[in-house]
C-alpha atoms as a PDB file:
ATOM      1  CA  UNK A   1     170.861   1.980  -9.299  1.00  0.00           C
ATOM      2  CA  UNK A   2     173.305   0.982  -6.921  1.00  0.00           C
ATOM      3  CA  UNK A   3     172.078  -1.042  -3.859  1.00  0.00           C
ATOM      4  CA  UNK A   4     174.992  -1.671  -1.319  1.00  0.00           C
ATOM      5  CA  UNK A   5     173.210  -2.616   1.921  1.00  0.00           C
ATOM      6  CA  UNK A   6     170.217  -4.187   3.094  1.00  0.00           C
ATOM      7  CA  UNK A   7     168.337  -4.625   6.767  1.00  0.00           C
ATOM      8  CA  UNK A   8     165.097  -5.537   7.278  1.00  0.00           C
ATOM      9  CA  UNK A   9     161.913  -4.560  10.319  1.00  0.00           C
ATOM     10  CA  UNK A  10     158.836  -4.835  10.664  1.00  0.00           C
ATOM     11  CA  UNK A  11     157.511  -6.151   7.205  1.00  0.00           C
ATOM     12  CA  UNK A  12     160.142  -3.489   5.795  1.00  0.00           C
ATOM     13  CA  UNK A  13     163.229  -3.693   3.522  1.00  0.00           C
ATOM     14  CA  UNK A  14     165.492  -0.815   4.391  1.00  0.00           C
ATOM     15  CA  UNK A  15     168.367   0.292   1.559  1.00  0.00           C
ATOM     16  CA  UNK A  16     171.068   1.993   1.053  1.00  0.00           C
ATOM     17  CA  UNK A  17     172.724   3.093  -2.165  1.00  0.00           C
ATOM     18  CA  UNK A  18     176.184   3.822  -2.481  1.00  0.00           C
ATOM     19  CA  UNK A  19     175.599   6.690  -4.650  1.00  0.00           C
ATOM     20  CA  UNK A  20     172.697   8.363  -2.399  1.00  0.00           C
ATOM     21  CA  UNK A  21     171.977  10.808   0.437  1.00  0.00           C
ATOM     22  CA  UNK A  22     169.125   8.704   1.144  1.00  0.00           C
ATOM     23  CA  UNK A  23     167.545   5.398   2.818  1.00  0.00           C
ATOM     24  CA  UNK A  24     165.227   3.632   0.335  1.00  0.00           C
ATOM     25  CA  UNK A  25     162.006   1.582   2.339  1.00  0.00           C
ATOM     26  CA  UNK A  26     160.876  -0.912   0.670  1.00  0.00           C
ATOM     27  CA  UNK A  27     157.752  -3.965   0.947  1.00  0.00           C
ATOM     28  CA  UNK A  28     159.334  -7.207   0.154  1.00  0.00           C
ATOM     29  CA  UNK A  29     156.038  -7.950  -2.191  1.00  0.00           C
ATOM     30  CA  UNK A  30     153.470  -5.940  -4.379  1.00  0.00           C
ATOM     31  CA  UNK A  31     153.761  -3.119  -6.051  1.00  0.00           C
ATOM     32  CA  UNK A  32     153.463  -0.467  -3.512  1.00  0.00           C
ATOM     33  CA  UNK A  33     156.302   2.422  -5.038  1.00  0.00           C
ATOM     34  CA  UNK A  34     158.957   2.889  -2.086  1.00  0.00           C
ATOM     35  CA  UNK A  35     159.624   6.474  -0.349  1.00  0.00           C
ATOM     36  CA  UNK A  36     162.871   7.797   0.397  1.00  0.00           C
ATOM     37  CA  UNK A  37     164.504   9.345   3.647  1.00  0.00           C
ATOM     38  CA  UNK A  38     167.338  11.707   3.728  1.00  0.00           C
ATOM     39  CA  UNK A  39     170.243  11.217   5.487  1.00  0.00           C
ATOM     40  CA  UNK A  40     172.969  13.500   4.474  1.00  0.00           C
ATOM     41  CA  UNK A  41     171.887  17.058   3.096  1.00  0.00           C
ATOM     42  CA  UNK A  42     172.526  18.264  -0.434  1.00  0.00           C
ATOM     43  CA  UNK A  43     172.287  17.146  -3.551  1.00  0.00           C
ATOM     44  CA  UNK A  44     174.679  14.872  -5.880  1.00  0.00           C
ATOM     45  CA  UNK A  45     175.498  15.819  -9.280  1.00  0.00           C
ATOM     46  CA  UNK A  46     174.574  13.769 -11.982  1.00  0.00           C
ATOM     47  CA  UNK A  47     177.549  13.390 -13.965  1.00  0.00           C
ATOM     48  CA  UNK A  48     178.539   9.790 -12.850  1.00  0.00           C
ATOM     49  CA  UNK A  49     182.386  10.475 -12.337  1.00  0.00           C
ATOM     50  CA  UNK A  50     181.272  13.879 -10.627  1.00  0.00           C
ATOM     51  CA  UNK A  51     178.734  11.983  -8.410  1.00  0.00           C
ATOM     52  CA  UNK A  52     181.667   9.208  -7.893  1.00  0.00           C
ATOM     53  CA  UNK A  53     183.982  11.796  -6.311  1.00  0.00           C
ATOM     54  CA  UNK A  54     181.227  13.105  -4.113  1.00  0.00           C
ATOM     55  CA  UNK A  55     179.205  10.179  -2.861  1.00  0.00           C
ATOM     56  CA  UNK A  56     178.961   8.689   0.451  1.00  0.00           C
ATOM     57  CA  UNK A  57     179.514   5.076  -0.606  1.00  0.00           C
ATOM     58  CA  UNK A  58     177.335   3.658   1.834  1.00  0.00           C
ATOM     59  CA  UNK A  59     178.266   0.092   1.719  1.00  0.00           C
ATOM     60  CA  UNK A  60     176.968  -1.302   4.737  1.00  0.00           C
ATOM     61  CA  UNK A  61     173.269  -1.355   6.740  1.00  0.00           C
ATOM     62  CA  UNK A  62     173.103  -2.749  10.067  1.00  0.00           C
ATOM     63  CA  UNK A  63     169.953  -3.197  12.213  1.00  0.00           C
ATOM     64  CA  UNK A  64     170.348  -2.192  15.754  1.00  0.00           C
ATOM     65  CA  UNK A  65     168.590  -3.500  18.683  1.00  0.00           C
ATOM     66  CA  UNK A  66     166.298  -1.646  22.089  1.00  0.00           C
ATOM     67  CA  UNK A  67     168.912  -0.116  24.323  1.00  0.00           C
ATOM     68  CA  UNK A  68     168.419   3.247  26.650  1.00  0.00           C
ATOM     69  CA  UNK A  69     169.073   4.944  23.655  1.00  0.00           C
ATOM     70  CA  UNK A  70     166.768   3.505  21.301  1.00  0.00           C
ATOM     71  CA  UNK A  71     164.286   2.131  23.078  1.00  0.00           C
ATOM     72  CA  UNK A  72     162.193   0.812  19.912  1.00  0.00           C
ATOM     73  CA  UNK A  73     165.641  -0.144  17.941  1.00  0.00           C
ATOM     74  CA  UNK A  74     167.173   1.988  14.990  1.00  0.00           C
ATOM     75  CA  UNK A  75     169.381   1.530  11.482  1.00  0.00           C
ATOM     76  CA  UNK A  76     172.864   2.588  11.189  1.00  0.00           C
ATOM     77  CA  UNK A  77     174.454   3.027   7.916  1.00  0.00           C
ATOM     78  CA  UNK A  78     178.181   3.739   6.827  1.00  0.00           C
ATOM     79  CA  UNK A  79     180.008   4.691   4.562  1.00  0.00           C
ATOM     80  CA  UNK A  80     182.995   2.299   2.936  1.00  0.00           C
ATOM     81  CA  UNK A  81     186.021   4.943   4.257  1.00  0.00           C
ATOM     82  CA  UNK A  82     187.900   4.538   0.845  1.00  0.00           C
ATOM     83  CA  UNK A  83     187.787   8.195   0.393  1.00  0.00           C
ATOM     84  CA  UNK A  84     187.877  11.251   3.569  1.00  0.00           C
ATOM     85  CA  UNK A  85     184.039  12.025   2.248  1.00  0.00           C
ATOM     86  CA  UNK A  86     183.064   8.566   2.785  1.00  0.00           C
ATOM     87  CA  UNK A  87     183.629   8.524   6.316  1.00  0.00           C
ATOM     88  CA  UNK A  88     180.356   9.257   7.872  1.00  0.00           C
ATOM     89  CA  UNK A  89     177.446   7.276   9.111  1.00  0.00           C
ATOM     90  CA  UNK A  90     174.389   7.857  10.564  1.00  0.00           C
ATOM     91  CA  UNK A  91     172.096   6.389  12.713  1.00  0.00           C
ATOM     92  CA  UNK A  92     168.394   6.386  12.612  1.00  0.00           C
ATOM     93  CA  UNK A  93     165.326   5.608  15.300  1.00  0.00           C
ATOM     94  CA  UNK A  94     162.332   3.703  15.369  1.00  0.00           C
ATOM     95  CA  UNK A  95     159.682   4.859  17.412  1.00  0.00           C
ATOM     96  CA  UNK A  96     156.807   3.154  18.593  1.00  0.00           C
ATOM     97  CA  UNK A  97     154.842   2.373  15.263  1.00  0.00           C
ATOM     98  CA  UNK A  98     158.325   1.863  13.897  1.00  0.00           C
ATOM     99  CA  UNK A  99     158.236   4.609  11.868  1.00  0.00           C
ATOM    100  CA  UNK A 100     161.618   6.227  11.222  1.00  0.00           C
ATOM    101  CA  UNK A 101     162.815   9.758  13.078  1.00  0.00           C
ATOM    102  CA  UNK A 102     165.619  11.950  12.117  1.00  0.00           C
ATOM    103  CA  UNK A 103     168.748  10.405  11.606  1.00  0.00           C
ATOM    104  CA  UNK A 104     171.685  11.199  13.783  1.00  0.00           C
ATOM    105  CA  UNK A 105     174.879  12.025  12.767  1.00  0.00           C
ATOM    106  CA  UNK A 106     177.752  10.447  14.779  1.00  0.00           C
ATOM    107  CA  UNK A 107     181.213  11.124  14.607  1.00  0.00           C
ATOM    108  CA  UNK A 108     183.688   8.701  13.530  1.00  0.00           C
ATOM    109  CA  UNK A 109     186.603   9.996  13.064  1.00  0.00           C
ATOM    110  CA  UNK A 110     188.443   7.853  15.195  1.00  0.00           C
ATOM    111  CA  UNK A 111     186.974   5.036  14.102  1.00  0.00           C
ATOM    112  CA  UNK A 112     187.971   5.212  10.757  1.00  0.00           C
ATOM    113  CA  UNK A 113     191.805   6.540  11.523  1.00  0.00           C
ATOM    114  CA  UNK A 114     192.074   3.194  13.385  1.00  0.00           C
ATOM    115  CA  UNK A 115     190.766   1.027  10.590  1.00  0.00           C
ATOM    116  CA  UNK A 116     193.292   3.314   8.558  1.00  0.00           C
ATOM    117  CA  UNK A 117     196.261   2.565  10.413  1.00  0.00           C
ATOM    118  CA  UNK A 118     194.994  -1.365  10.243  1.00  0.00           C
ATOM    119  CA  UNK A 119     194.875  -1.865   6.529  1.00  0.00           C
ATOM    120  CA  UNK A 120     196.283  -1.645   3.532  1.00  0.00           C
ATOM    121  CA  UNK A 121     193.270   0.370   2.088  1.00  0.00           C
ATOM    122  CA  UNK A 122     189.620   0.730   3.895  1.00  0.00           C
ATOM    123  CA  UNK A 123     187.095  -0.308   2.280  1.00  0.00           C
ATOM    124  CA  UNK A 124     184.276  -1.335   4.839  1.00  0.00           C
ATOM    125  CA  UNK A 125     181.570  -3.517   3.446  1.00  0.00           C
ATOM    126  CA  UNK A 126     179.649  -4.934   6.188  1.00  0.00           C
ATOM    127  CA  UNK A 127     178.809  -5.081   9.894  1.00  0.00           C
ATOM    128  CA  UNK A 128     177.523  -7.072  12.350  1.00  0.00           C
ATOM    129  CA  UNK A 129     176.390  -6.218  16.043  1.00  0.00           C
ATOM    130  CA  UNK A 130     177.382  -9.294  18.219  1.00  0.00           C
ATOM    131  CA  UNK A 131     176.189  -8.658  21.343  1.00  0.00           C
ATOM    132  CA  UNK A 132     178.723  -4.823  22.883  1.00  0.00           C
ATOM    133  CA  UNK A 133     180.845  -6.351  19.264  1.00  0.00           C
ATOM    134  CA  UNK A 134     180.503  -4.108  16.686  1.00  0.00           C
ATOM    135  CA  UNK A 135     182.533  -6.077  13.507  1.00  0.00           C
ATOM    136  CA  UNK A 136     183.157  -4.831  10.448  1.00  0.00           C
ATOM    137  CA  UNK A 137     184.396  -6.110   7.528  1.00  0.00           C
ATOM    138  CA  UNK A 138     187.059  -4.903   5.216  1.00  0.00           C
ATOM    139  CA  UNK A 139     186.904  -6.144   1.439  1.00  0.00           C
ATOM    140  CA  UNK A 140     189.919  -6.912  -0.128  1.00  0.00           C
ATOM    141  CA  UNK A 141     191.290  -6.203  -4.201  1.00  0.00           C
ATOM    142  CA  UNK A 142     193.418  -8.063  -6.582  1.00  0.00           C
ATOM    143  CA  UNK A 143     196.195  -6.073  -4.559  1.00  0.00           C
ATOM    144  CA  UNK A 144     195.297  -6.924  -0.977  1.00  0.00           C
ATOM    145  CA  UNK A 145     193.338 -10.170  -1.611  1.00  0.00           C
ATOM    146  CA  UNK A 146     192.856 -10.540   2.456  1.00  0.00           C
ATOM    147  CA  UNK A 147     188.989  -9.780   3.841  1.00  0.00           C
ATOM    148  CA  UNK A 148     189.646  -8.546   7.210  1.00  0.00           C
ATOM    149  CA  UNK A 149     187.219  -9.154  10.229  1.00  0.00           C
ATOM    150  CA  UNK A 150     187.884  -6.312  12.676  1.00  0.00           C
ATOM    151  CA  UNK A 151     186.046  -6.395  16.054  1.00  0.00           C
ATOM    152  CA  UNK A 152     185.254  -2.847  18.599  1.00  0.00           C
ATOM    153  CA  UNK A 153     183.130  -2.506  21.613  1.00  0.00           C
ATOM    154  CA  UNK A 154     180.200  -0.640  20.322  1.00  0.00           C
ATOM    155  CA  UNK A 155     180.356   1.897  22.881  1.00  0.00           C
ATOM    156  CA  UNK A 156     184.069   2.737  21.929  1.00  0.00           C
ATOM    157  CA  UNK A 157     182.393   3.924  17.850  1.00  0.00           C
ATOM    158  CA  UNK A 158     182.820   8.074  18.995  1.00  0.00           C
ATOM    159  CA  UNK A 159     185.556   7.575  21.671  1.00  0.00           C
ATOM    160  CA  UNK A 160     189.298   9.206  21.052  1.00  0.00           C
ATOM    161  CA  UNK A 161     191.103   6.136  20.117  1.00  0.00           C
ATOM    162  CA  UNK A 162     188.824   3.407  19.453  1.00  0.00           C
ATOM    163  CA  UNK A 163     189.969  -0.043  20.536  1.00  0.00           C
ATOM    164  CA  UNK A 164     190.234  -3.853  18.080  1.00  0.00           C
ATOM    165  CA  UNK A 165     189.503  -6.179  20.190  1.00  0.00           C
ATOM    166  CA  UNK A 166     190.291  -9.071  17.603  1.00  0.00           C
ATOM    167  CA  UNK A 167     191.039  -9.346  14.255  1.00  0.00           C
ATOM    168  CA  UNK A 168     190.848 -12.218  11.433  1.00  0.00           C
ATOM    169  CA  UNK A 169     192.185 -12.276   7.839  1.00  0.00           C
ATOM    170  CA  UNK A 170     191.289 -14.694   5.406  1.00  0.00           C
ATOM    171  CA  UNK A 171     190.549 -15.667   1.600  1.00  0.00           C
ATOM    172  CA  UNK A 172     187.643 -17.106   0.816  1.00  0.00           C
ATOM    173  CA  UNK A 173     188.955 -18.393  -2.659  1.00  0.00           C
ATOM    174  CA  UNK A 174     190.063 -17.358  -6.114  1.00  0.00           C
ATOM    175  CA  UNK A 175     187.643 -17.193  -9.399  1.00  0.00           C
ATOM    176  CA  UNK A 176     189.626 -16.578 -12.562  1.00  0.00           C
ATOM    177  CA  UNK A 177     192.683 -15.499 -10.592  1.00  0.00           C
ATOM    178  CA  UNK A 178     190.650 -12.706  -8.125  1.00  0.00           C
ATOM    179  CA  UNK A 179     189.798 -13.176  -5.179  1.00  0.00           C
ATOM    180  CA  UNK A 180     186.393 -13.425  -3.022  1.00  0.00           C
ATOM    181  CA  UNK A 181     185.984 -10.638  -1.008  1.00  0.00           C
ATOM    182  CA  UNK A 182     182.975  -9.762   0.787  1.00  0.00           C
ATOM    183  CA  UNK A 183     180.147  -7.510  -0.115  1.00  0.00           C
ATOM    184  CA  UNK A 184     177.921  -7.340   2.899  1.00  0.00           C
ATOM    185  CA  UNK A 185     176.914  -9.801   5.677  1.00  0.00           C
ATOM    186  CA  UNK A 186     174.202 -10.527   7.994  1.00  0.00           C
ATOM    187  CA  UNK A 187     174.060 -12.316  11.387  1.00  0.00           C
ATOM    188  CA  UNK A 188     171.632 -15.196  12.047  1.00  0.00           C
ATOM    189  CA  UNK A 189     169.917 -16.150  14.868  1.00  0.00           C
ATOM    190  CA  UNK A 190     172.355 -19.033  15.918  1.00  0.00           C
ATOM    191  CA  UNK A 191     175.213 -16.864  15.889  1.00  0.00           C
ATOM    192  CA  UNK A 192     176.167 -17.990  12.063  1.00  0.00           C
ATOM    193  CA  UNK A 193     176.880 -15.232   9.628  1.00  0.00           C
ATOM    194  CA  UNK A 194     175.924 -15.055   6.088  1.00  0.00           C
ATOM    195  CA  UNK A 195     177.743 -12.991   3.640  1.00  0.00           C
ATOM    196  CA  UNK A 196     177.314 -12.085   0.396  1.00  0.00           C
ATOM    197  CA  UNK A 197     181.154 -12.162  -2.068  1.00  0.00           C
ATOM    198  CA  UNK A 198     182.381 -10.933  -5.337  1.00  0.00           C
ATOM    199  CA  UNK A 199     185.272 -11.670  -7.360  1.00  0.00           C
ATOM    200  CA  UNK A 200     185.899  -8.065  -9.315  1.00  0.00           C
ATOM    201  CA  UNK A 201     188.683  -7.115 -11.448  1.00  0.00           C
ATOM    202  CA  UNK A 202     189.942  -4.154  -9.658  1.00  0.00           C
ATOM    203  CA  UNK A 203     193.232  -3.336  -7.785  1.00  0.00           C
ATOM    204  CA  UNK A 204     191.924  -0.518  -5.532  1.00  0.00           C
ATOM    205  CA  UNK A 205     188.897   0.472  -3.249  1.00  0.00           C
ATOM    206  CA  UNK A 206     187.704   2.919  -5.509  1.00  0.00           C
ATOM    207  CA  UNK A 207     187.591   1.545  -9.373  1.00  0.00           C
ATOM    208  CA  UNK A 208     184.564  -0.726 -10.454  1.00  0.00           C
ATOM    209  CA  UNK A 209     185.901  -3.736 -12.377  1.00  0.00           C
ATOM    210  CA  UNK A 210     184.780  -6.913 -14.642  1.00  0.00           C
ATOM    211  CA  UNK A 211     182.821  -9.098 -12.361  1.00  0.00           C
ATOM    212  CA  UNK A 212     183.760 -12.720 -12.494  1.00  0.00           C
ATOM    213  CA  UNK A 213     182.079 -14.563  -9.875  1.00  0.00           C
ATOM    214  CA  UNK A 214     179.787 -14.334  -6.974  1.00  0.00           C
ATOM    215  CA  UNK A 215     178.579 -16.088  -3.803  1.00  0.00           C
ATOM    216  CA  UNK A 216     177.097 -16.920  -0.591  1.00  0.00           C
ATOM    217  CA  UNK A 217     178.745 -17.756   1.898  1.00  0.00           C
ATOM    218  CA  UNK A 218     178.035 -19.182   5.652  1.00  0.00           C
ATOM    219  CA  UNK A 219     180.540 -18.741   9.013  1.00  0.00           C
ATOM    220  CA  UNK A 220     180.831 -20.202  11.849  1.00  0.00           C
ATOM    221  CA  UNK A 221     180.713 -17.570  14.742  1.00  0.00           C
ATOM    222  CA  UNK A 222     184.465 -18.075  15.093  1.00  0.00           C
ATOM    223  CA  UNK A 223     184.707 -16.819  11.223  1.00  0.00           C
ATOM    224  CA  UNK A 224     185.379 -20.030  10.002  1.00  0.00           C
ATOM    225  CA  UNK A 225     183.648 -21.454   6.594  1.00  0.00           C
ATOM    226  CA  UNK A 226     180.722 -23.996   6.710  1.00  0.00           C
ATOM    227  CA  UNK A 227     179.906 -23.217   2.912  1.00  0.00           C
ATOM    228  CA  UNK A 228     180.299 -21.433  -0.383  1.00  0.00           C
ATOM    229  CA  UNK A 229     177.510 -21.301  -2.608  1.00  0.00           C
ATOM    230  CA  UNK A 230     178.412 -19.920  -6.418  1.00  0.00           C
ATOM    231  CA  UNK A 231     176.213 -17.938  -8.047  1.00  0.00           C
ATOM    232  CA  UNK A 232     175.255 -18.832 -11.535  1.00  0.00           C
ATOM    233  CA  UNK A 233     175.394 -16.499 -13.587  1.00  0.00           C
ATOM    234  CA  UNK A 234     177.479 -13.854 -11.157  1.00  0.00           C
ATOM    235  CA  UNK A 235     175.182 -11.279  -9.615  1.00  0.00           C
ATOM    236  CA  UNK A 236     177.125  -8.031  -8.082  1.00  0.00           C
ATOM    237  CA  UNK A 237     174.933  -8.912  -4.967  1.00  0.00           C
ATOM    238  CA  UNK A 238     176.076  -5.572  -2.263  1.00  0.00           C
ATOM    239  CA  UNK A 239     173.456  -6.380   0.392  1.00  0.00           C
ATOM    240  CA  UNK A 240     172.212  -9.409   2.273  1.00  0.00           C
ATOM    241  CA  UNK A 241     169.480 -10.239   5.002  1.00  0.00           C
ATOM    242  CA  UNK A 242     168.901 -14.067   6.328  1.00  0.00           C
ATOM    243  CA  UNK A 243     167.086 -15.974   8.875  1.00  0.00           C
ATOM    244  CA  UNK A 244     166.469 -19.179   9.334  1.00  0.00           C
ATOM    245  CA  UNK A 245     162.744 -21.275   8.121  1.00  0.00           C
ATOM    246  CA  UNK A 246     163.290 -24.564   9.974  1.00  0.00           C
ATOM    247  CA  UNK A 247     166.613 -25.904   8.879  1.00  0.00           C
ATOM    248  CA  UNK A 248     166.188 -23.645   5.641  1.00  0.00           C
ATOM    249  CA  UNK A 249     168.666 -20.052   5.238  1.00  0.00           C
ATOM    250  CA  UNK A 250     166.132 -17.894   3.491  1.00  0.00           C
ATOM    251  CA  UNK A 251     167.433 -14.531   2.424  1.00  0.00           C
ATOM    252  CA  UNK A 252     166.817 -10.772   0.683  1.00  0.00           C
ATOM    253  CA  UNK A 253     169.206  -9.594  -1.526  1.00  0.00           C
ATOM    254  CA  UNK A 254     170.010  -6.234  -3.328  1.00  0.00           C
ATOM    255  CA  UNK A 255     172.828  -6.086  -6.061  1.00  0.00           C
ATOM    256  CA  UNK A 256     174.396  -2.831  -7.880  1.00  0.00           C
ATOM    257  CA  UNK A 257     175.456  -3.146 -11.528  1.00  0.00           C
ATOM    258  CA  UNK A 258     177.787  -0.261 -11.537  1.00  0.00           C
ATOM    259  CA  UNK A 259     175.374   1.462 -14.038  1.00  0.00           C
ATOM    260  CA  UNK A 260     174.250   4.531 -13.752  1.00  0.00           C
ATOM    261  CA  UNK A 261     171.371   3.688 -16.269  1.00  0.00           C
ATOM    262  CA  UNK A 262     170.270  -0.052 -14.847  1.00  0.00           C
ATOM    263  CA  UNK A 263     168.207  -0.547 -12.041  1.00  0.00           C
ATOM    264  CA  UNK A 264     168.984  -2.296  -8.800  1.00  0.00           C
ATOM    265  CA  UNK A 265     167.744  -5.776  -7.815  1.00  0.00           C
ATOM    266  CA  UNK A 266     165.983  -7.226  -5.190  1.00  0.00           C
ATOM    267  CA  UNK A 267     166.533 -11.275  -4.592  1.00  0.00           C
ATOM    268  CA  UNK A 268     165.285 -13.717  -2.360  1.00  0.00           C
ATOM    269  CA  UNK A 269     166.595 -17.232  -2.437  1.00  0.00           C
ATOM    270  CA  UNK A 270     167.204 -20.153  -0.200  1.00  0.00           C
ATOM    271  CA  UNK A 271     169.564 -22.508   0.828  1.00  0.00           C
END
């Protein structure tokens, strides 16, 4: 029901849900039903404010590439760090038929304290890997309007004190008096990034609120904006995947209704 992160491999679509212990894979076409892998144990309860409070809000899905560590690539999810049980991640392998292995459980502690001590409130919503640059970015509220782009050395994610390396704040705009903040991004081969936005009528990192607008959005590596492309009508789109088709942005999307009782939904589009 509610889809908040997206990364795709070979001829999969990998997805999170905010509300879920587990990794949804996916075919992009047909009808072939999806299977499910667990990543935290336990079970949530049903009752939606129940299964609010307990959740791991995983809000973002990053892809991760062949190192000494995972030498066929991996997934790493986290959790948005609004709450102290939303504060884990985990990070699972490929192995050589690119199936997926156990997930492992880092600690990140110290990661999360930092972004703590950075912002007003955490609220982590997507990630890039840009080359030892692990980014994240923090979504903003009709309090703290600011998106914030903070930047670590990958290898620093389970160290004592990890280190910013850079920061950037910005707005993208304002729709009906809220602002744009972003929902998930994605980075393209030329070193672009493509985000998904929403405009949500909520003051904090943990209420839902009235959606009034959604978009698209395209930066520059240095995080500044080529374009903005509205959605019509406003899709709560929480996950994004893009490449490039010639001088074409294709792209997967996912979106979460904040209902319990609605399915998620899976987009593609171009630009």
């Amino acid at each position: 029901a509610a889809a908040s992160g997206l990364a795709a491999n070979g001829g999969n679509l990998f997805v999170v849900g905010d509300d879920e212990n587990h990794l949804a894979i996916l075919k992009p076409t047909g009808d072939v039903p999806g299977r499910l892998v667990r990543l935290f144990p336990g079970t949530l309860p049903r009752d939606h404010k129940k299964r609010k409070a307990a959740k791991p809000d995983f809000e973002t899905l990053l892809s991760l590439p062949v190192t000494d560590s995972l030498p066929f690539g991996g997934l790493m999810a986290l959790g948005s760090g609004s709450t102290p049980n939303r504060r884990r991640g985990g990070i699972l392998r490929f192995d050589e038929a690119g199936k997926i292995q156990e997930p492992y459980i880092p600690d990140l502690t110290a990661l999360y304290n930092v972004v703590d001590q950075s912002m007003p409130e955490t609220n982590i919503e997507g990630a890039i890997l840009r080359g030892d640059e692990l980014i994240l970015f923090n979504r903003g509220n009709r309090n703290h309007p600011n998106t914030t782009a903070l930047a670590f050395k990958m290898a620093s994610m389970e160290t004592a004190v990890p280190i910013i390396k850079w920061r950037r704040d910005f707005v993208l705009a304002d729709a009906q008096g809220l602002p744009l903040s972003i929902t998930d991004t994605c980075l393209l081969e030329d070193g672009t990034i493509l985000a998904s936005a929403v405009a949500e009528d909520t003051s904090n990192a943990y209420d839902d609120g009235r959606l009034t607008a959604a978009a698209i959005v395209l930066f520059a590596p240095d995080l500044s904006i080529l374009w903005i492309k509205m959605i019509e009508p406003a899709i709560k789109i929480e996950g994004i995947h893009g490449w490039f088709d010639g001088g074409t942005v294709r792209m997967f999307a996912v979106s979460d209704a904040d209902d319990p009782e609605a399915a998620a939904g899976l987009y593609q589009g171009a630009f």
